[in-house]
C-alpha atoms as a PDB file:
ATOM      1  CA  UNK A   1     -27.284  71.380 -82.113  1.00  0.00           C
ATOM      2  CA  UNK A   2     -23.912  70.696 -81.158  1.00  0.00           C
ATOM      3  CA  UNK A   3     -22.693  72.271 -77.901  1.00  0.00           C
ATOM      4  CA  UNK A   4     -19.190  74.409 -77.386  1.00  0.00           C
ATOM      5  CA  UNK A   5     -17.656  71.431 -75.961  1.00  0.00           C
ATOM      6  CA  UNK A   6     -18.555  69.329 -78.657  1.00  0.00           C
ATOM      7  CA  UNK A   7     -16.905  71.607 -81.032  1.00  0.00           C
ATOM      8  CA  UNK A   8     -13.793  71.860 -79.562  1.00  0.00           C
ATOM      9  CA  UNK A   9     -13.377  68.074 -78.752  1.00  0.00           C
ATOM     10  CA  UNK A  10     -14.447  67.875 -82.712  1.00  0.00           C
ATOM     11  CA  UNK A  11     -11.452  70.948 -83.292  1.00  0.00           C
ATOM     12  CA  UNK A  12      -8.851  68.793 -80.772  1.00  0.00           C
ATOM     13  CA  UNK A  13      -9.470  65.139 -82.794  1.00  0.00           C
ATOM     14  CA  UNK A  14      -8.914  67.099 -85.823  1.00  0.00           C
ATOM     15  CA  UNK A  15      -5.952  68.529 -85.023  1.00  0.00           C
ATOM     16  CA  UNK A  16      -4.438  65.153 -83.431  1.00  0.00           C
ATOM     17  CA  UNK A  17      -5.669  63.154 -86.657  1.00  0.00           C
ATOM     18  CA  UNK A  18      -3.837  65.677 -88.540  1.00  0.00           C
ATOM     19  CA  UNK A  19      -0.177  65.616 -86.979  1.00  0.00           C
ATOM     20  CA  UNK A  20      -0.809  61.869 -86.620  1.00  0.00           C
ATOM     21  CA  UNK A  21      -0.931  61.336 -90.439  1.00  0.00           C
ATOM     22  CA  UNK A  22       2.687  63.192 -90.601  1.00  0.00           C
ATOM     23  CA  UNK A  23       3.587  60.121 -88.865  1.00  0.00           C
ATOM     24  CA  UNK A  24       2.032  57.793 -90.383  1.00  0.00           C
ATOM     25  CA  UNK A  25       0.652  56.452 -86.944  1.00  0.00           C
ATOM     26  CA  UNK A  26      -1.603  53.047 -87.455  1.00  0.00           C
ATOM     27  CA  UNK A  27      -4.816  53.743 -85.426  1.00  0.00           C
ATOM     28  CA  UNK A  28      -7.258  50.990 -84.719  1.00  0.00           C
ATOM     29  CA  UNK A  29      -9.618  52.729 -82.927  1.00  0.00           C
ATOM     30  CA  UNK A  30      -9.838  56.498 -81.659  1.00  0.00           C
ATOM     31  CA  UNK A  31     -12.391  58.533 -79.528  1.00  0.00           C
ATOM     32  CA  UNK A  32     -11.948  61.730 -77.009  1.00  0.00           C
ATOM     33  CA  UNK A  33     -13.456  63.311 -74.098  1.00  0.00           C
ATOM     34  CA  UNK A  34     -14.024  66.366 -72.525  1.00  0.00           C
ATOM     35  CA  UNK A  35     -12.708  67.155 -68.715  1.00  0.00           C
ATOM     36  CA  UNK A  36     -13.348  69.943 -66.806  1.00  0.00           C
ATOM     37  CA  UNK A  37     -11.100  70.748 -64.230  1.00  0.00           C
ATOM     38  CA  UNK A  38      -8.925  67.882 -65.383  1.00  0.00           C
ATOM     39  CA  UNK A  39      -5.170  67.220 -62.792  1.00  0.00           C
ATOM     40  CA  UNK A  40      -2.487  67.119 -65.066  1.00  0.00           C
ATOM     41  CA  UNK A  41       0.855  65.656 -64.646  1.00  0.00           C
ATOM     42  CA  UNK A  42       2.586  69.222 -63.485  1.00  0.00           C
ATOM     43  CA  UNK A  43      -0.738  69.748 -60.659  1.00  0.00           C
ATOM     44  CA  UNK A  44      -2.145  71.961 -62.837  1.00  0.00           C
ATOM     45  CA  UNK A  45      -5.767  72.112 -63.363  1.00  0.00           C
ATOM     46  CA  UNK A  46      -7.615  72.792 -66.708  1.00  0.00           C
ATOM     47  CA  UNK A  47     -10.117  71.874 -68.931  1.00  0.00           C
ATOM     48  CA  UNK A  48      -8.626  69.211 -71.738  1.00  0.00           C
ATOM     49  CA  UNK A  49      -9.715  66.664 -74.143  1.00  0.00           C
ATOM     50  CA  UNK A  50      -8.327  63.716 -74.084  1.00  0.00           C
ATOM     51  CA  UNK A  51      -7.800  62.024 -77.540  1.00  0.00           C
ATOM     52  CA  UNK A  52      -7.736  57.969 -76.857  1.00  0.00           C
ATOM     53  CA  UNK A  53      -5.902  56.012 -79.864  1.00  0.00           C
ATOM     54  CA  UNK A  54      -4.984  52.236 -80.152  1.00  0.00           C
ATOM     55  CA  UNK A  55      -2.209  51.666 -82.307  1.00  0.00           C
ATOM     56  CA  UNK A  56      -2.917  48.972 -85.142  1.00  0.00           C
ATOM     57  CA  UNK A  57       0.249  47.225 -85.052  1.00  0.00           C
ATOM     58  CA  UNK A  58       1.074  46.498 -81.442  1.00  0.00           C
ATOM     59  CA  UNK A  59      -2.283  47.298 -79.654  1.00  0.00           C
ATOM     60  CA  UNK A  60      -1.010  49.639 -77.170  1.00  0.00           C
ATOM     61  CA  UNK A  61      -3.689  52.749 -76.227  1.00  0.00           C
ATOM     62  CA  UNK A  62      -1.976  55.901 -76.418  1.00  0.00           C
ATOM     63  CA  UNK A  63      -3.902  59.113 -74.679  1.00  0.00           C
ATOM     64  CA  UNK A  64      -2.985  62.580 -75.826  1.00  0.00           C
ATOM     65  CA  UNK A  65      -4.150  65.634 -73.529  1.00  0.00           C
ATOM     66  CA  UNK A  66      -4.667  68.752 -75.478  1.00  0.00           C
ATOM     67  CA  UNK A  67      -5.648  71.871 -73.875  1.00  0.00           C
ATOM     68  CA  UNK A  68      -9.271  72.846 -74.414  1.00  0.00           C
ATOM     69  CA  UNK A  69      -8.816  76.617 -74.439  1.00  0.00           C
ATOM     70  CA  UNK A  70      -6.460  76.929 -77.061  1.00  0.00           C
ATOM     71  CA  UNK A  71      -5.914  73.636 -78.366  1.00  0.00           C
ATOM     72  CA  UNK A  72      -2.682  72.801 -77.609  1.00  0.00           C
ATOM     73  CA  UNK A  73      -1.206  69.682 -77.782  1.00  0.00           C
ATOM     74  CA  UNK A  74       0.301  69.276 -73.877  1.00  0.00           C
ATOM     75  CA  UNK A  75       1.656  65.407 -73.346  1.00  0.00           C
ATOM     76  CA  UNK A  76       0.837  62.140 -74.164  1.00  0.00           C
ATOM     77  CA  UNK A  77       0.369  59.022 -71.658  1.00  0.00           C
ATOM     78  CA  UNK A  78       1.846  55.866 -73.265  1.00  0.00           C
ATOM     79  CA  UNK A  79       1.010  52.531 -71.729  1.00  0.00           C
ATOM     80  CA  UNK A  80       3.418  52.932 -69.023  1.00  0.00           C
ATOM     81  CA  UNK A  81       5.076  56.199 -68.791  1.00  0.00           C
ATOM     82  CA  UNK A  82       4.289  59.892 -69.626  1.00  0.00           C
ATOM     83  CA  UNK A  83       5.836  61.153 -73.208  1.00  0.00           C
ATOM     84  CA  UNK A  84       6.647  64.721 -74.509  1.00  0.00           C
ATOM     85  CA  UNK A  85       4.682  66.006 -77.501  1.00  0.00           C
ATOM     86  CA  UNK A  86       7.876  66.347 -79.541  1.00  0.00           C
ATOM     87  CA  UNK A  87       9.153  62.775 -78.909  1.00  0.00           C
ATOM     88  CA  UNK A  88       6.053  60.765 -80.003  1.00  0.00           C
ATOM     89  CA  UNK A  89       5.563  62.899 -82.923  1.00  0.00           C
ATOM     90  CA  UNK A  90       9.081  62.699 -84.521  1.00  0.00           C
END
């Protein structure tokens, strides 16, 4: 049976897969996980998944938080530095 959390991690991946393949963003591996109570950048706590992706061409691991409530896609954390939603997918 799969639990709530399981869904919505399963809802989030979707979602990123999704605007990802507007992109056309090479992924060599993905997975995700479920926080509760997770810090985010601002100091705000929530439960998020986190959607882990390795880009194909140059290898870097890319995480995108997404907010587990209403599935919102809230940041991404490149391999050195925080990016806005709107700048990594345009």
């Amino acid at each position: 049976m799969i639990t709530d959390k399981e869904q919505i991690q399963y809802n989030a991946g979707k979602k990123v897969i999704e605007k990802l393949q507007t992109i056309d963003f090479p992924i060599s591996k993905i997975n995700s996980r479920y926080e509760v109570k997770s810090t985010l950048r601002d100091g705000s706590i929530k439960d998020v998944v986190v959607i882990s992706l390795k880009d194909a061409t140059i290898g870097n691991y890319f995480h995108i938080y997404v907010d587990a409530i209403n599935l919102n896609l809230l940041y991404v954390l490149g391999p050195h530095q925080y990016i806005e939603i709107n700048d990594f997918f345009s």
